[in-house]
Protein backbone atom coordinates (compact mmCIF):
# COMPACT_ATOMS: atom_id res chain seq x y z
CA UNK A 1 18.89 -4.38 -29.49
CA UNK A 2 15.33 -2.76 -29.33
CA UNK A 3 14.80 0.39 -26.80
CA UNK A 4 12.24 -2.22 -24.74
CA UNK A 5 15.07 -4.75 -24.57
CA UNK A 6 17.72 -2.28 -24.01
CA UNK A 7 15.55 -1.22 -21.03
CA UNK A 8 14.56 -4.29 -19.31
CA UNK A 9 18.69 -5.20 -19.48
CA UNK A 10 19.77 -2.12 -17.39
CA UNK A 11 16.96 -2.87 -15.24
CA UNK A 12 17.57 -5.90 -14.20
CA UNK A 13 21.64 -5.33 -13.73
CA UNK A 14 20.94 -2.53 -11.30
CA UNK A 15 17.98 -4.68 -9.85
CA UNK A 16 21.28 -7.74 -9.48
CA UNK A 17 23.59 -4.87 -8.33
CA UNK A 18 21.16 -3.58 -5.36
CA UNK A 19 20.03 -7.23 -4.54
CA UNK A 20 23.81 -7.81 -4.05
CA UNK A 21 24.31 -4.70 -1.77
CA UNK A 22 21.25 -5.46 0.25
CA UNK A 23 22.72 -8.94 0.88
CA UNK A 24 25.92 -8.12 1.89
CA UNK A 25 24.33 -5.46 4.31
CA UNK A 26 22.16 -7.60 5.61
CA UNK A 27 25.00 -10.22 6.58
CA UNK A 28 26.94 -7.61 7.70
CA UNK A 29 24.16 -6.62 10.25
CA UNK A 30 23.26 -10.16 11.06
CA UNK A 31 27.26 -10.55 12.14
CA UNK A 32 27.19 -7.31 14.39
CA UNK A 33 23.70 -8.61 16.48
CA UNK A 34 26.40 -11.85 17.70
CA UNK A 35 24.92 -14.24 14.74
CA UNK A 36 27.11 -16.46 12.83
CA UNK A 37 25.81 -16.26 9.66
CA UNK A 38 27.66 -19.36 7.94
CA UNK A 39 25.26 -21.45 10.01
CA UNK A 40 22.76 -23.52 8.12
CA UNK A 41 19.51 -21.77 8.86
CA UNK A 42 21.30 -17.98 7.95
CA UNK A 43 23.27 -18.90 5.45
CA UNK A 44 20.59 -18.14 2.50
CA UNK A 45 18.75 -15.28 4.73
CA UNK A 46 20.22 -12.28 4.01
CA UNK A 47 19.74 -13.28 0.52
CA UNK A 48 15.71 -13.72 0.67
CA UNK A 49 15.72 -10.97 2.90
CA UNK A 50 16.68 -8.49 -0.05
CA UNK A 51 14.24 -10.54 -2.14
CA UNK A 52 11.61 -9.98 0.40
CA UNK A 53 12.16 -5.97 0.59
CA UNK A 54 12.02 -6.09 -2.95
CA UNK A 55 8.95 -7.19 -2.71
CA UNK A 56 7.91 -5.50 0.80
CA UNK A 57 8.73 -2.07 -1.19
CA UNK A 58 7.60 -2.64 -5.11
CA UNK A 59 4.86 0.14 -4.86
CA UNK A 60 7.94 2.49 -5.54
CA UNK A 61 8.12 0.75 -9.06
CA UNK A 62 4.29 1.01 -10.06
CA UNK A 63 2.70 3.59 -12.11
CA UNK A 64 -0.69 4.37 -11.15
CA UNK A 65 -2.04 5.78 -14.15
CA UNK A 66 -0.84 2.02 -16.03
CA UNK A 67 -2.63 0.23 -13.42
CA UNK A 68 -5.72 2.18 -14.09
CA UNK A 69 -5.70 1.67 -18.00
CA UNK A 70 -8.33 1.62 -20.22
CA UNK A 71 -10.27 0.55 -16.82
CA UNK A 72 -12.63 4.21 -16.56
CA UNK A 73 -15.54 3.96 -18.12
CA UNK A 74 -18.66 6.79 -19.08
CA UNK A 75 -21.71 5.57 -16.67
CA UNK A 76 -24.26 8.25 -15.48
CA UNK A 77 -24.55 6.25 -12.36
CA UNK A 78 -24.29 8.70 -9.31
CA UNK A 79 -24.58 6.81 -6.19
CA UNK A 80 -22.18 5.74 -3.80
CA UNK A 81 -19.44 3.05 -4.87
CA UNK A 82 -18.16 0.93 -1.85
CA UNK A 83 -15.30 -1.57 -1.61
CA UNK A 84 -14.85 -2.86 1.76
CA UNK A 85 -12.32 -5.15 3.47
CA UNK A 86 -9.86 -4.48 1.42
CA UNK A 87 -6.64 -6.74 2.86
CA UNK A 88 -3.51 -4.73 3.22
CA UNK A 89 0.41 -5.83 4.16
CA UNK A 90 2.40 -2.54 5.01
CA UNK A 91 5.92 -1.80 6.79
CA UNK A 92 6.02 1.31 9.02
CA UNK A 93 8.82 3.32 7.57
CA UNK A 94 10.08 4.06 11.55
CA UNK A 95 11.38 0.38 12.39
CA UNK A 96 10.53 -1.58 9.50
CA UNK A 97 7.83 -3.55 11.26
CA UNK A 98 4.67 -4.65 9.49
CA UNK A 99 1.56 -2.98 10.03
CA UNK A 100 -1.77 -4.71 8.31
CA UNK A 101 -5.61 -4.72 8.53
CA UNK A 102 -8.40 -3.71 6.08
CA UNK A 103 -9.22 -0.44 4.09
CA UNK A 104 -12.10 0.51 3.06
CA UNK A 105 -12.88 2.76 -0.13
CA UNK A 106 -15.61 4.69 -1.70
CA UNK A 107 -16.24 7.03 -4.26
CA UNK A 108 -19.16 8.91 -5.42
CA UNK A 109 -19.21 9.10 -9.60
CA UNK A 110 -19.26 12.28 -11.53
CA UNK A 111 -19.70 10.90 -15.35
CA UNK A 112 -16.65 7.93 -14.79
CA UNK A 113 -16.41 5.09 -12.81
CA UNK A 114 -13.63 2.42 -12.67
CA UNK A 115 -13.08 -0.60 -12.77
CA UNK A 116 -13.47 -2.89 -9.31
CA UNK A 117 -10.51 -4.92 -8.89
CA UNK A 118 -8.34 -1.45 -9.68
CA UNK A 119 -8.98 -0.03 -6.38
CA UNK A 120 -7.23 -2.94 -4.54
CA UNK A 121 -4.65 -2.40 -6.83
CA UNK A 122 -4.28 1.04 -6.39
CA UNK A 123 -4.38 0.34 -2.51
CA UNK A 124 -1.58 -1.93 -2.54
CA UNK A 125 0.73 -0.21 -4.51
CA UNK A 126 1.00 2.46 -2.09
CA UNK A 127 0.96 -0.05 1.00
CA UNK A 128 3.79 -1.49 -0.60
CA UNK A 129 6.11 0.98 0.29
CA UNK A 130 7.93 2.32 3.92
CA UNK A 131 4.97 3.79 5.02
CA UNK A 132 2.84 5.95 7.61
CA UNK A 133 -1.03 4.87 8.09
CA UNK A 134 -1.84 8.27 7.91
CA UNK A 135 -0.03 9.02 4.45
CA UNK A 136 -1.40 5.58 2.85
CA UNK A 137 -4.83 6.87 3.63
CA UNK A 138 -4.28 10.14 2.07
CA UNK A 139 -2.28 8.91 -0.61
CA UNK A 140 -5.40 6.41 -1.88
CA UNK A 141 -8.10 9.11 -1.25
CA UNK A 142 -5.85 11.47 -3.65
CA UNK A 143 -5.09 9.19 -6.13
CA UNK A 144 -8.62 8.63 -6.41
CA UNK A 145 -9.91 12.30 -6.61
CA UNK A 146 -6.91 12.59 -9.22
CA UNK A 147 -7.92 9.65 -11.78
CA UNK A 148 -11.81 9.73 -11.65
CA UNK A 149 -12.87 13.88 -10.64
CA UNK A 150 -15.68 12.09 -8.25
CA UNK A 151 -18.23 14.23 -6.89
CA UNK A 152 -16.38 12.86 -3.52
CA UNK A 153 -13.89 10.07 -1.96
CA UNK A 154 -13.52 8.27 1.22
CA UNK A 155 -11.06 6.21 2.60
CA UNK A 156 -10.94 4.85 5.88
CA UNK A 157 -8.10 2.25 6.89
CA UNK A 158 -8.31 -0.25 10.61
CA UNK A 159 -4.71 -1.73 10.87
CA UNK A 160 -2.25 -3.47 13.62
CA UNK A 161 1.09 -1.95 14.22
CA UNK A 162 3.61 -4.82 15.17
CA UNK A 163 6.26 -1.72 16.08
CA UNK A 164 3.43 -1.53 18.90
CA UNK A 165 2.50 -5.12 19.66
CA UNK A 166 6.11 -6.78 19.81
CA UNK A 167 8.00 -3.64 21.36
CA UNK A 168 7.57 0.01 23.12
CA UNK A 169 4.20 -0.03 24.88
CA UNK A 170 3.44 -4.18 23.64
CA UNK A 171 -0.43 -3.51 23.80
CA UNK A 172 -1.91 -6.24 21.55
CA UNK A 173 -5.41 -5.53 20.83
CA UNK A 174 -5.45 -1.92 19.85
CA UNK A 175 -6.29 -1.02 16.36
CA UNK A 176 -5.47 2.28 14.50
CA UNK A 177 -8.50 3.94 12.77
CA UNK A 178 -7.39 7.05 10.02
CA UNK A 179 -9.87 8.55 7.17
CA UNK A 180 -9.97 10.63 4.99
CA UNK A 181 -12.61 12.44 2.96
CA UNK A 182 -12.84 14.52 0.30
CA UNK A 183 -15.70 16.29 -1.94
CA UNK A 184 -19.09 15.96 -0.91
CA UNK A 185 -17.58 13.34 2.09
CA UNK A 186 -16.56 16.20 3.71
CA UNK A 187 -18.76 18.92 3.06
CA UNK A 188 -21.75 16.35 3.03
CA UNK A 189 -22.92 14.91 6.69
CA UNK A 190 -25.28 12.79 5.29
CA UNK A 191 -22.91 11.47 2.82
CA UNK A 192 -19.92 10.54 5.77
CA UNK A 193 -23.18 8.67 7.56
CA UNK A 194 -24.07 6.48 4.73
CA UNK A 195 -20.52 5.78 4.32
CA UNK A 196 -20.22 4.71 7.95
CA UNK A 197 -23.62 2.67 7.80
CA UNK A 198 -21.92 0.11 5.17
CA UNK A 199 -19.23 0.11 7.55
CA UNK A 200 -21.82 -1.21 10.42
CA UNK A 201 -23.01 -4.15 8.24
């Protein structure tokens, strides 16, 4: 059996053997909140839910630096780099609740830049994880000072907490702003201002 095979084997027994744990824990909890879980539209649910935090949580599993690539490429172009709207899907790591809105993302080059579509990668691996808004924000904006040596990064993220909306204070319109900047975005007024003008548009 090659190493590779060897590999993907143990993975997916202990990926089986933590599905199977989540399951049973799940059912478990389902039974101690009054539910009888042997009716029809429970029976399968514990079972998708592991599925689903599988999924909820794969940013644990991803390697940045293979999502990247070969994507980096020599440009002298020394402008700022904007990707906007940027959709993200998160759970809050203090009740499990999703939080979601839009981040937005920009760089200025120093010799590199990278591929487009990697930056929504890059986002969503680390929203796919139990997170904070304020640690996914920081977590892109170093990742990104990390992989290209920018002259500067910015990251701003706008997101809906449901651990807000559907319980504690149950305000349903408020959005959470957090930034970060780093390079000539923070030493730089001018360059924070331009940043925020692309925002306006």
């Amino acid at each position: 059996m090659s190493i590779l095979l060897y590999t993907y084997t143990k993975d997916m027994e202990i990926l089986r053997a933590n599905r199977s744990e989540i399951t049973k824990n799940i059912r478990s909890t389902l039974q101690l909140l009054g539910e009888n879980v042997e009716r029809e539209g429970l029976k399968e649910t514990p079972h998708r839910y592991a599925k689903s935090m599988e999924f909820f949580t794969s940013g644990y599993h991803e390697d940045i630096d293979q999502i990247v690539g070969d994507a980096l490429f020599h440009e002298p172009y020394n402008e700022m780099v904007v990707v906007r709207d940027i959709e993200i899907f998160s759970l809050c790591e203090h009740h499990l609740l999703p939080f979601y809105g839009k981040a937005h993302v920009a760089y200025i080059p120093n010799g590199k830049i990278i591929g487009l579509s990697k930056i929504p990668r890059i986002v969503t691996a680390y929203a796919r994880r139990l997170q904070v808004q304020e640690r996914l924000t920081t977590q892109v904006s170093t990742e990104l000072m990390r992989i290209l040596k920018p002259l500067g990064v910015a990251v701003m993220i706008e997101a809906q907490h449901l651990c807000m909306m559907m319980r504690g204070v149950e305000k349903q319109g408020s959005n959470t702003i957090t930034s970060s900047f780093l390079g000539e975005f923070r030493s730089n007024p001018s360059c924070r201002q331009e940043f925020f003008s692309f925002m306006d548009r």
